[in-house]
Protein backbone atom coordinates (compact mmCIF):
# COMPACT_ATOMS: atom_id res chain seq x y z
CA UNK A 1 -43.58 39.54 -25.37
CA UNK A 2 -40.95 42.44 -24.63
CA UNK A 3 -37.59 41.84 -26.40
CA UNK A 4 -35.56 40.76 -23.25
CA UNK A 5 -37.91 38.30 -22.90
CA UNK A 6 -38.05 37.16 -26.73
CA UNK A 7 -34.28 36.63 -27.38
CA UNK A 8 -34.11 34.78 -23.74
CA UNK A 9 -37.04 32.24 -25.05
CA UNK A 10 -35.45 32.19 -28.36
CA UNK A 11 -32.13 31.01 -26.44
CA UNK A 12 -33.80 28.80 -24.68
CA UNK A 13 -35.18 27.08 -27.36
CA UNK A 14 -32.31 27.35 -29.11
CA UNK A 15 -30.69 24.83 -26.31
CA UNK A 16 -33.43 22.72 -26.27
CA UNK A 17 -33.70 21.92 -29.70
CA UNK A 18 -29.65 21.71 -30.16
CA UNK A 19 -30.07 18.80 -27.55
CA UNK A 20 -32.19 16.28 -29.90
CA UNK A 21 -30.50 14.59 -32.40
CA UNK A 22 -32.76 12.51 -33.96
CA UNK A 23 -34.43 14.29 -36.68
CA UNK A 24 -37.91 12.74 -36.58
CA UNK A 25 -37.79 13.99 -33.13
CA UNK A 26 -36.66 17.41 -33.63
CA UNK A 27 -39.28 17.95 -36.45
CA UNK A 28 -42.04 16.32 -33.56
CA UNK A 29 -40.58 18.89 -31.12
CA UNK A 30 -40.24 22.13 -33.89
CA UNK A 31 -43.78 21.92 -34.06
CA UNK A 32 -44.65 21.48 -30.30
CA UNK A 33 -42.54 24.59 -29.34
CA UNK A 34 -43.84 26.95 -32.18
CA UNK A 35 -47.50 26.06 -30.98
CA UNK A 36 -46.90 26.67 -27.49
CA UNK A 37 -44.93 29.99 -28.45
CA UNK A 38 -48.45 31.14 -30.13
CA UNK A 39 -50.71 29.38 -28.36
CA UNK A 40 -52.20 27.06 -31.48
CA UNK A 41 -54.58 24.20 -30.77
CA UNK A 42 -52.85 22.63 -33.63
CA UNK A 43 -50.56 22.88 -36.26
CA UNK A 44 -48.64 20.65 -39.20
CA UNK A 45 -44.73 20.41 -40.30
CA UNK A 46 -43.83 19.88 -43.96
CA UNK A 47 -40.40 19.23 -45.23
CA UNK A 48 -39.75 19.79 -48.94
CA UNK A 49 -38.45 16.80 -50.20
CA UNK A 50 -38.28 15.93 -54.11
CA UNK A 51 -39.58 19.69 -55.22
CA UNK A 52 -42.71 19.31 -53.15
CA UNK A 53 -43.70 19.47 -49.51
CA UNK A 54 -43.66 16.37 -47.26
CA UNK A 55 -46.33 16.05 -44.75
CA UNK A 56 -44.15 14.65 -41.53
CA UNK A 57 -46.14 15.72 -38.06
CA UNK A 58 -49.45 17.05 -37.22
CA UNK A 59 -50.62 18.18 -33.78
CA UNK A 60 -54.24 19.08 -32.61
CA UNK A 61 -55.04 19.29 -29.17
CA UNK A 62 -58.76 19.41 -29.35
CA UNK A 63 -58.58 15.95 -31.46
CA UNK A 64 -56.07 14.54 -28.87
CA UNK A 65 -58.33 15.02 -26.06
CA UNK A 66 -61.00 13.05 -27.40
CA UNK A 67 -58.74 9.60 -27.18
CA UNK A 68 -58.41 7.40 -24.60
CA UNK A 69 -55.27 7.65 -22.77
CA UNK A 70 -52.16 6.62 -24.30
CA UNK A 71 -53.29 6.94 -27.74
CA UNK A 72 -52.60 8.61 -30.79
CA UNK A 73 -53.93 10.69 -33.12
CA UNK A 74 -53.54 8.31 -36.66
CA UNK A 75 -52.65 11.03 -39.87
CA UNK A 76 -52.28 10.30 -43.43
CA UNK A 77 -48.87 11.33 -45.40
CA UNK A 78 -49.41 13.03 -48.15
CA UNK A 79 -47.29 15.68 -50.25
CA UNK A 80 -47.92 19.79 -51.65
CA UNK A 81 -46.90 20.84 -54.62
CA UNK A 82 -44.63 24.14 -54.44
CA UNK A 83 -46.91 26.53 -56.05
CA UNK A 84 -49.08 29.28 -55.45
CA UNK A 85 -52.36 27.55 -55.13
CA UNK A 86 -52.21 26.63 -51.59
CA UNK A 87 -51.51 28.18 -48.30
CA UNK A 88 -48.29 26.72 -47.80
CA UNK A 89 -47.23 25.87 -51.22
CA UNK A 90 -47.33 29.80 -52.02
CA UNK A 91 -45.29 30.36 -48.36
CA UNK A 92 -42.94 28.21 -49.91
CA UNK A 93 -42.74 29.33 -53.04
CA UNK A 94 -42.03 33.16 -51.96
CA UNK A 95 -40.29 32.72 -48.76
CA UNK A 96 -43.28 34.55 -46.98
CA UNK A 97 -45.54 34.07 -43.79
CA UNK A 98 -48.90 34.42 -43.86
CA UNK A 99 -51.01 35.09 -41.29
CA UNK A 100 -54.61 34.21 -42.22
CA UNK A 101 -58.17 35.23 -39.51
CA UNK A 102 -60.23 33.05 -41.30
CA UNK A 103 -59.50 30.63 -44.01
CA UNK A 104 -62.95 30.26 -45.28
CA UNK A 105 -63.08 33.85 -45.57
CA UNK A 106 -59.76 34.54 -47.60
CA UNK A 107 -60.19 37.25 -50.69
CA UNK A 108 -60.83 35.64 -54.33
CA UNK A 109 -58.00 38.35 -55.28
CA UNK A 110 -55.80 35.84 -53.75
CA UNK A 111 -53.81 33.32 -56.31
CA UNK A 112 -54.13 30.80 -53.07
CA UNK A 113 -57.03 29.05 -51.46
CA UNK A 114 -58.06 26.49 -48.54
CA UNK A 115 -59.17 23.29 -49.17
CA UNK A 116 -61.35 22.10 -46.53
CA UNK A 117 -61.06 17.93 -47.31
CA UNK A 118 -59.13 17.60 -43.61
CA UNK A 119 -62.09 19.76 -41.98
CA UNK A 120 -64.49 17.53 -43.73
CA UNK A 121 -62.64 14.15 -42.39
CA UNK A 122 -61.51 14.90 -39.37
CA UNK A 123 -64.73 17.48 -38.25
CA UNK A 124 -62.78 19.78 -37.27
CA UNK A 125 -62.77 23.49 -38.57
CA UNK A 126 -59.74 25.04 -39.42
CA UNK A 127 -59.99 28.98 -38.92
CA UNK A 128 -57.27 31.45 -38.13
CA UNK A 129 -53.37 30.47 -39.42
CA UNK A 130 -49.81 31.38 -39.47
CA UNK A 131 -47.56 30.27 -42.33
CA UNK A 132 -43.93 30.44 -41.79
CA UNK A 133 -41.08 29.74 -43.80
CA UNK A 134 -38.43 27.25 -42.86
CA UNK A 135 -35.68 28.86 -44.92
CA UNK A 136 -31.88 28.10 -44.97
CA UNK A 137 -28.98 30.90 -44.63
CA UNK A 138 -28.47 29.90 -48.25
CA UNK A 139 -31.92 30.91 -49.41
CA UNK A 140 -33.25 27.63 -49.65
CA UNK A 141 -36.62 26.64 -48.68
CA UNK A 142 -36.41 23.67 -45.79
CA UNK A 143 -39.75 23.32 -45.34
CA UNK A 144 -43.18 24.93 -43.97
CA UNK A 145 -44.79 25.31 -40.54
CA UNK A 146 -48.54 25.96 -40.46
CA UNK A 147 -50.15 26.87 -36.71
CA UNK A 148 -53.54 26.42 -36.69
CA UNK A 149 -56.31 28.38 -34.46
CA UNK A 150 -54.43 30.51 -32.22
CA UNK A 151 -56.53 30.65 -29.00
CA UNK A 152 -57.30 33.21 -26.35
CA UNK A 153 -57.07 32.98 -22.75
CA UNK A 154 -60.61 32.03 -22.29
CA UNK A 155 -60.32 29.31 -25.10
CA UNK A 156 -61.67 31.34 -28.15
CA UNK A 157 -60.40 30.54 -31.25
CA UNK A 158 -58.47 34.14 -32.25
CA UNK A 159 -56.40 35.24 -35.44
CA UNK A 160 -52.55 35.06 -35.25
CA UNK A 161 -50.82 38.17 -33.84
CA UNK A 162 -48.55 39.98 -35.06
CA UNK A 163 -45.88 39.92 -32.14
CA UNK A 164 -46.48 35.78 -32.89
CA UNK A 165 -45.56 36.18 -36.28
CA UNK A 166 -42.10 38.46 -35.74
CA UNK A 167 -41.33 35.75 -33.00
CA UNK A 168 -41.83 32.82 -35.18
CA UNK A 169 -40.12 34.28 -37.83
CA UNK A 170 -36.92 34.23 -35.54
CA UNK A 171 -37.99 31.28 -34.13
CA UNK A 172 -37.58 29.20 -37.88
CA UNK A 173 -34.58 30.85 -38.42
CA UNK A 174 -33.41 28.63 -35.03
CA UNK A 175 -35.33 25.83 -35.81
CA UNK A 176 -34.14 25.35 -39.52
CA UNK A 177 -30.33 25.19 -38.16
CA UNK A 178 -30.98 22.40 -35.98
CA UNK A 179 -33.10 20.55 -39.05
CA UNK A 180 -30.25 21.09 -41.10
CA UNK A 181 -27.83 19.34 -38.51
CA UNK A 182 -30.36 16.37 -37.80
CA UNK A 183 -30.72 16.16 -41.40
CA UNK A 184 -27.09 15.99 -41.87
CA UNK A 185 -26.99 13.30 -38.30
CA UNK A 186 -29.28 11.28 -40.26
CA UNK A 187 -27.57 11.80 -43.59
CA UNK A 188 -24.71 10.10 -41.77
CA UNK A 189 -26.33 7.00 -40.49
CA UNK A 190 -27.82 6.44 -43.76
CA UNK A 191 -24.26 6.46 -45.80
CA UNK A 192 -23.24 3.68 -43.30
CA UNK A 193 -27.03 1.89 -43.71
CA UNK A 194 -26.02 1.99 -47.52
CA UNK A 195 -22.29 0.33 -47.13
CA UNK A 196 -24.25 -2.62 -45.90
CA UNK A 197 -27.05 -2.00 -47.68
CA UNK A 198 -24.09 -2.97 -50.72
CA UNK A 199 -23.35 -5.56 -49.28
CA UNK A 200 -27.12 -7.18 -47.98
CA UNK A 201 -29.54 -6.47 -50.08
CA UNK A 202 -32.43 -6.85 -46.85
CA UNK A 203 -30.71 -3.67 -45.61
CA UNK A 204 -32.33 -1.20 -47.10
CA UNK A 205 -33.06 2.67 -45.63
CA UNK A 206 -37.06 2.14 -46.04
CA UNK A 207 -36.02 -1.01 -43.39
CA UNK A 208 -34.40 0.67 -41.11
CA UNK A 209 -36.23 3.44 -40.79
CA UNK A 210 -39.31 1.26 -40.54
CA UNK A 211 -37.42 -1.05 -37.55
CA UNK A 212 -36.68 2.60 -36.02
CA UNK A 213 -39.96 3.92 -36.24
CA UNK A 214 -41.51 0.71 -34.39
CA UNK A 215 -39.58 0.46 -32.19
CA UNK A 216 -39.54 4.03 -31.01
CA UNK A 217 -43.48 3.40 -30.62
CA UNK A 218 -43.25 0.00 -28.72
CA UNK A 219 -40.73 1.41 -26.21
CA UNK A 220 -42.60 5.03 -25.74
CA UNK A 221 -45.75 2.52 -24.76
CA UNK A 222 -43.96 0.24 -22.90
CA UNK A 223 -41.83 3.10 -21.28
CA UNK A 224 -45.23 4.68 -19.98
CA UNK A 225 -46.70 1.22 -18.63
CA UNK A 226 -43.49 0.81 -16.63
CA UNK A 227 -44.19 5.19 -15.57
CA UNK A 228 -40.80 5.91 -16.81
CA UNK A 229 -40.03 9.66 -16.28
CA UNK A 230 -41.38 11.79 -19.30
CA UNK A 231 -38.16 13.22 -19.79
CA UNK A 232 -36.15 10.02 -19.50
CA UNK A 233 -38.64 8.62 -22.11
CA UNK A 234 -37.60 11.58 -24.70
CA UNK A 235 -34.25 11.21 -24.11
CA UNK A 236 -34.00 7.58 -24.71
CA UNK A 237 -36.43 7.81 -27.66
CA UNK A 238 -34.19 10.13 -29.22
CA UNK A 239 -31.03 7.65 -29.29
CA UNK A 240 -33.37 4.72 -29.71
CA UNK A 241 -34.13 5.72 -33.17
CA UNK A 242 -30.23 6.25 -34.12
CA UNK A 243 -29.41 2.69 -32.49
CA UNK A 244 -32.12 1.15 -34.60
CA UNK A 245 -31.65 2.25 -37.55
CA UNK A 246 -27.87 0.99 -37.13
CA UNK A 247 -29.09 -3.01 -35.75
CA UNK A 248 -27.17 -4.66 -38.47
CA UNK A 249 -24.52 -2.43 -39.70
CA UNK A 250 -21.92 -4.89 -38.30
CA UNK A 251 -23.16 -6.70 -41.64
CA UNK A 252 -19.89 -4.81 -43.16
CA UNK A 253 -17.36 -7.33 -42.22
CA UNK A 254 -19.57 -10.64 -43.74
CA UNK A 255 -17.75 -11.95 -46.71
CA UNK A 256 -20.13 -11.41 -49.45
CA UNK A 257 -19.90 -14.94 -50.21
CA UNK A 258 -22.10 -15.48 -47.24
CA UNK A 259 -24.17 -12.63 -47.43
CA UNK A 260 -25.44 -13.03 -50.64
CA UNK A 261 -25.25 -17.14 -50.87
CA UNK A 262 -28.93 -18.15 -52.50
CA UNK A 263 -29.11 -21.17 -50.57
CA UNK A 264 -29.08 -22.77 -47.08
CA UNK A 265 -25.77 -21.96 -45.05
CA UNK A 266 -23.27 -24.78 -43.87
CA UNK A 267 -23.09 -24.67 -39.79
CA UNK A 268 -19.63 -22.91 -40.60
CA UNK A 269 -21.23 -20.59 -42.73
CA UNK A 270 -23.91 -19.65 -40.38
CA UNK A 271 -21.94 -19.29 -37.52
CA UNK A 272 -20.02 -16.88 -39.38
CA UNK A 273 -23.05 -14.87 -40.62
CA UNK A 274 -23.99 -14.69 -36.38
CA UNK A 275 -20.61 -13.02 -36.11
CA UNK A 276 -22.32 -9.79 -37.54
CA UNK A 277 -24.05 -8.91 -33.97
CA UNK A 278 -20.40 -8.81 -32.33
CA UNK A 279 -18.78 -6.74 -35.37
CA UNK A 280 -21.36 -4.15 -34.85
CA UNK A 281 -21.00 -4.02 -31.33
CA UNK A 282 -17.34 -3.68 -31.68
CA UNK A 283 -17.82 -0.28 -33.04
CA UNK A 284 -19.55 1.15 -30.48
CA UNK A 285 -17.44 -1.03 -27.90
CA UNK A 286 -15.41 1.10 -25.09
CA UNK A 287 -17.15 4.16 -26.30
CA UNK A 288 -18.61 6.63 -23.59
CA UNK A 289 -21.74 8.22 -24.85
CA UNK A 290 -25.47 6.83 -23.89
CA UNK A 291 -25.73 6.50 -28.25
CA UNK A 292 -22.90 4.19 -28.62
CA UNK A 293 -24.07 2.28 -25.19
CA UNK A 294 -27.43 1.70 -26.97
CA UNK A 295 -25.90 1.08 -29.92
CA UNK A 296 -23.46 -1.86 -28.94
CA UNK A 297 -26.57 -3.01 -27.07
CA UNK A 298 -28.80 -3.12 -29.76
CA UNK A 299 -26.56 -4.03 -32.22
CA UNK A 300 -24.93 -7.22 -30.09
CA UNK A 301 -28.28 -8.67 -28.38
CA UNK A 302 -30.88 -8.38 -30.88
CA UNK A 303 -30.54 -11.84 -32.22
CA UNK A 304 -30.81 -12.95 -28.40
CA UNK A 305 -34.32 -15.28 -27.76
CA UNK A 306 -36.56 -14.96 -24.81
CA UNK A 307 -36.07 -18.24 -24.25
CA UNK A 308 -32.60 -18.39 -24.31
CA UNK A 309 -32.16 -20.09 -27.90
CA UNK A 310 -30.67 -17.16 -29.65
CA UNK A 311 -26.91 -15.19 -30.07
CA UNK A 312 -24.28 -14.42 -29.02
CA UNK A 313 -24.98 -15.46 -25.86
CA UNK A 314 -22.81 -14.56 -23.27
CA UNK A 315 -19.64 -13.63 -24.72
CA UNK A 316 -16.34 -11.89 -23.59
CA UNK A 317 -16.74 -8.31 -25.39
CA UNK A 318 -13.50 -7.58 -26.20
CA UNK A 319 -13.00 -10.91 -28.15
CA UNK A 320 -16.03 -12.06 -29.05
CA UNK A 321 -15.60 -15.78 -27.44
CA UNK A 322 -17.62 -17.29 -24.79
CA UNK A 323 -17.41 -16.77 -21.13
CA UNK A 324 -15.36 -19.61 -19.41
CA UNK A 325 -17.89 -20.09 -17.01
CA UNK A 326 -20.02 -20.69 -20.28
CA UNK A 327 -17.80 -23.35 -21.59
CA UNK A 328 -17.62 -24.87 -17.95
CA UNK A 329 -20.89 -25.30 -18.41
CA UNK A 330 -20.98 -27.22 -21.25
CA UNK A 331 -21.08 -24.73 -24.29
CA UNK A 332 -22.55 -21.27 -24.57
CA UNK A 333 -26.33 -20.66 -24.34
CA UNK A 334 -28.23 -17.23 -25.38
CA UNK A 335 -28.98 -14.72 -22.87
CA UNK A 336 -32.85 -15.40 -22.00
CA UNK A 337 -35.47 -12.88 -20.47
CA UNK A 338 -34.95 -10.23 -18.69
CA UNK A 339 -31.15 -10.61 -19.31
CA UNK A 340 -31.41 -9.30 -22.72
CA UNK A 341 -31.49 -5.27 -22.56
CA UNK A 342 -34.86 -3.88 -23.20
CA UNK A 343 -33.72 -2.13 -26.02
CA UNK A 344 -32.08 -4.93 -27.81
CA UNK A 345 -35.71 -7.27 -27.11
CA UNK A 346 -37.79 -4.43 -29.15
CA UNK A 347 -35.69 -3.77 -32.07
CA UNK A 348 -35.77 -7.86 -32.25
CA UNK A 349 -39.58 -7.61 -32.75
CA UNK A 350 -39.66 -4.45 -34.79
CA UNK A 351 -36.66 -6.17 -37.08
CA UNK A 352 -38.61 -9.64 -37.28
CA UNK A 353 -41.74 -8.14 -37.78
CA UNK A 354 -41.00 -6.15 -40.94
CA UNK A 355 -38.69 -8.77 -42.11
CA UNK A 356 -42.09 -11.25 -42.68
CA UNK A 357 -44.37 -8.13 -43.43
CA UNK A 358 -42.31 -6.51 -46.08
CA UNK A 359 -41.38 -7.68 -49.73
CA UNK A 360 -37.97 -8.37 -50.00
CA UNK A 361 -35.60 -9.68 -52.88
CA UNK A 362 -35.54 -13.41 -51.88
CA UNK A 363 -38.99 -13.42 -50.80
CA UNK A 364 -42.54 -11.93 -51.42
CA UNK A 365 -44.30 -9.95 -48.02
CA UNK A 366 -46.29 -12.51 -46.08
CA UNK A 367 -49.98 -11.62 -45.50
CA UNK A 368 -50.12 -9.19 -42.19
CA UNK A 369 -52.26 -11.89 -40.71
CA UNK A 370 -49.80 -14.93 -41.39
CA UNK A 371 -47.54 -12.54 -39.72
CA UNK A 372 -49.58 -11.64 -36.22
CA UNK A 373 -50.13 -15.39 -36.11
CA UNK A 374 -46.52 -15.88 -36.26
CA UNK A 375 -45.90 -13.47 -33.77
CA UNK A 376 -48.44 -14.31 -31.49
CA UNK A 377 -47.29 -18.31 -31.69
CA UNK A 378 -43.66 -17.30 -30.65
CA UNK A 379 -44.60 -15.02 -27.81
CA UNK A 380 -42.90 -16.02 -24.90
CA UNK A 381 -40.57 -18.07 -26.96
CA UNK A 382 -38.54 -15.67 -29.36
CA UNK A 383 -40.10 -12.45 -28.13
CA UNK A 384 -40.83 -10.80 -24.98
CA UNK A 385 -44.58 -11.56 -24.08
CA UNK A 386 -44.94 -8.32 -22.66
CA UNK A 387 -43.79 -6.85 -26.26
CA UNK A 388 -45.98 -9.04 -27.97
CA UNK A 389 -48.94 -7.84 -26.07
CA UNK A 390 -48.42 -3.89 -26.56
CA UNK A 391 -47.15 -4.71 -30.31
CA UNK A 392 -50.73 -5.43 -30.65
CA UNK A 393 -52.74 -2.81 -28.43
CA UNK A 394 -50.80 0.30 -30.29
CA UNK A 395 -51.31 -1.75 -34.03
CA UNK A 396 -52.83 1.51 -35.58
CA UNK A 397 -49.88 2.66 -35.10
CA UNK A 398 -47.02 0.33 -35.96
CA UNK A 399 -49.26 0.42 -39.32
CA UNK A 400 -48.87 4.16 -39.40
CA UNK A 401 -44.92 3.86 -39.50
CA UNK A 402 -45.16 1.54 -42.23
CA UNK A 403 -47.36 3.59 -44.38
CA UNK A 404 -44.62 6.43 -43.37
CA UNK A 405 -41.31 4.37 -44.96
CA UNK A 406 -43.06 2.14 -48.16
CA UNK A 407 -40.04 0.28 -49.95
CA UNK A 408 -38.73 2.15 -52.78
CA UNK A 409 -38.68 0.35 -56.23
């Protein structure tokens, strides 16, 4: 690639990247532009969290293409220690690539080795690689990225070059600035997660990034049913994940009284604790951005029933009381169906759905099949049948999140 050409890609990427906001995202979308910059079948991401690295995402297009259409590939997490033993712990360790032709081949005058366990369980054989380096302006190590069997034109699995390697160098040092600003996005959301988390016990980051997580996979599926543009679906994935994670933060102005009461609420009490979906809202009320449009959206209808039986119902937005045409009527009513925003109908499932399946301080995790039958026996009531139905086909993966965010003890 001649130089002219490299800094414009780099720029362009650059912009591209600066545009997601969403970490999880970003780190999904890291990996897919370093591949297609060096032509990798597949590659993984690891983020050092706690001294070691974090798996997060793994690509591999010869896997991929064996699936059906509109599934995934299913990964397990797992973590490296920083060291010199393996590939990328010893990239890590010295702040070095390495570019590897064959990793069953590498020199025993080498402090670092490959293990071949993923070949073994996924049959698929690992050969050429390029280590990089995801390291801060301060020094610090961010991370790793690890391409995986560069290819030729004619399909051939080739070693790494080395104009890949001085354009992936540059290309981390553009990457790890926009990590380090999603990381500091989501950094954010989580301090105001953890005011109510102080105050409700059930909100807990694990939670919400859980609720995210599923719902970010039952709307990309239901998204691609519906043949929503693939660029409309990324976008709206990316401030999906934000809203979610912020569903109940309007849990801030409930009297602790209330929140944390052991028992049954009074009718006055209750219909105090449903004031939570309108404080939320309120904060993202009047605001112009497509985030804090979500947000309010999310945040104010997720209570809502498809059958109409939930809250707020229709409601005046600036003060929180019902419609007069509502009180004409005899009394407010929830919005039902298709009224509620999409959005706000699948973070209701993804919230409800790790509410039963996940251990919580008043109550022990149900059994995941006490909790499909639950969900399957209020489909059409409380949840969108439609949701229901994909909540089911893309399982595997809904499982996969929660494997991703266990509860902390």
């Amino acid at each position: 690639m001649a130089v002219k050409n490299k800094i414009k890609r780099i720029l362009e990427i650059d912009s591209d990247l600066n545009r997601v906001q969403d970490l999880d995202l970003l780190l999904d979308r890291v990996l897919y532009e370093a591949r297609r910059s060096a032509n990798a079948d597949a590659g993984t991401l690891y983020i050092k969290e706690k001294g070691k690295l974090s798996f997060k995402y793994s690509h591999n297009d010869t896997k991929r293409k064996e699936l059906d259409p509109g599934q995934k590939l299913i990964y397990s997490y797992f973590t490296v220690d920083i060291n010199e033993e393996s590939i990328s712990g010893y990239v890590a360790a010295n702040q070095i690539p390495l570019n590897i032709p064959d990793m069953y081949n590498i020199p025993k005058s080498k402090p670092y080795s490959y293990s071949t366990w993923y070949d073994e369980k996924s049959n698929y054989k690992c050969v050429s690689s390029l280590t990089i380096p995801l390291v801060s302006n301060q020094g610090e190590v961010l991370g790793v990225l690890q391409l995986i069997n560069a290819k030729d034109d004619e399909g051939n699995i080739v070693r790494f070059k080395k104009t890949d390697e001085s354009f992936l160098m540059h290309f981390a040092s553009v990457a790890t600035v926009a990590i380090q600003r999603a990381q500091m996005t989501r950094q954010l959301l989580l301090r105001m997660i953890q005011m109510a988390e102080m105050r409700d016990p059930k909100e807990t980051g694990p939670h919400v990034k859980r609720v995210a997580g599923y719902a970010v996979e039952l709307y990309e599926e239901w998204a691609r049913r519906k043949k929503i543009d693939q660029g409309e679906i990324e976008k709206n994935k990316d401030i999906l994940r934000m809203a979610a994670m912020l569903h109940d933060v309007g849990k801030v102005g409930i009297s602790d009284l209330i929140l944390k009461k052991p028992g049954r609420f009074t009718e006055e009490e209750f219909l105090i604790m449903q004031s939570h979906a309108y404080i939320g809202a309120q904060l993202f009320f009047g605001k112009q951005s497509e985030f804090d449009q979500m947000s309010m959206e999310i945040s104010l209808y997720h209570h809502e029933n498809w059958d109409g039986s939930g809250y707020p119902g229709h409601i005046d937005l600036e003060t929180g009381r019902p419609l007069d045409s509502e009180v004409n009527a005899g009394g407010k009513r929830g919005l039902e169906g298709e009224e509620i925003p999409i959005m706000a109908r699948i973070v209701s499932l993804a919230d409800v759905y790790d509410a039963l399946s996940c251990r919580r301080v008043y109550k022990e995790a149900w059994d995941e099949e006490r909790v499909y039958e639950e969900l399957r026996k209020t489909r059409g009531k409380k949840f969108d049948p439609e949701l229901i139905d994909i909540f089911f086909d893309i399982l595997p993966h809904i499982l996969q999140v929660k494997k991703q965010y266990p509860d902390v003890d």
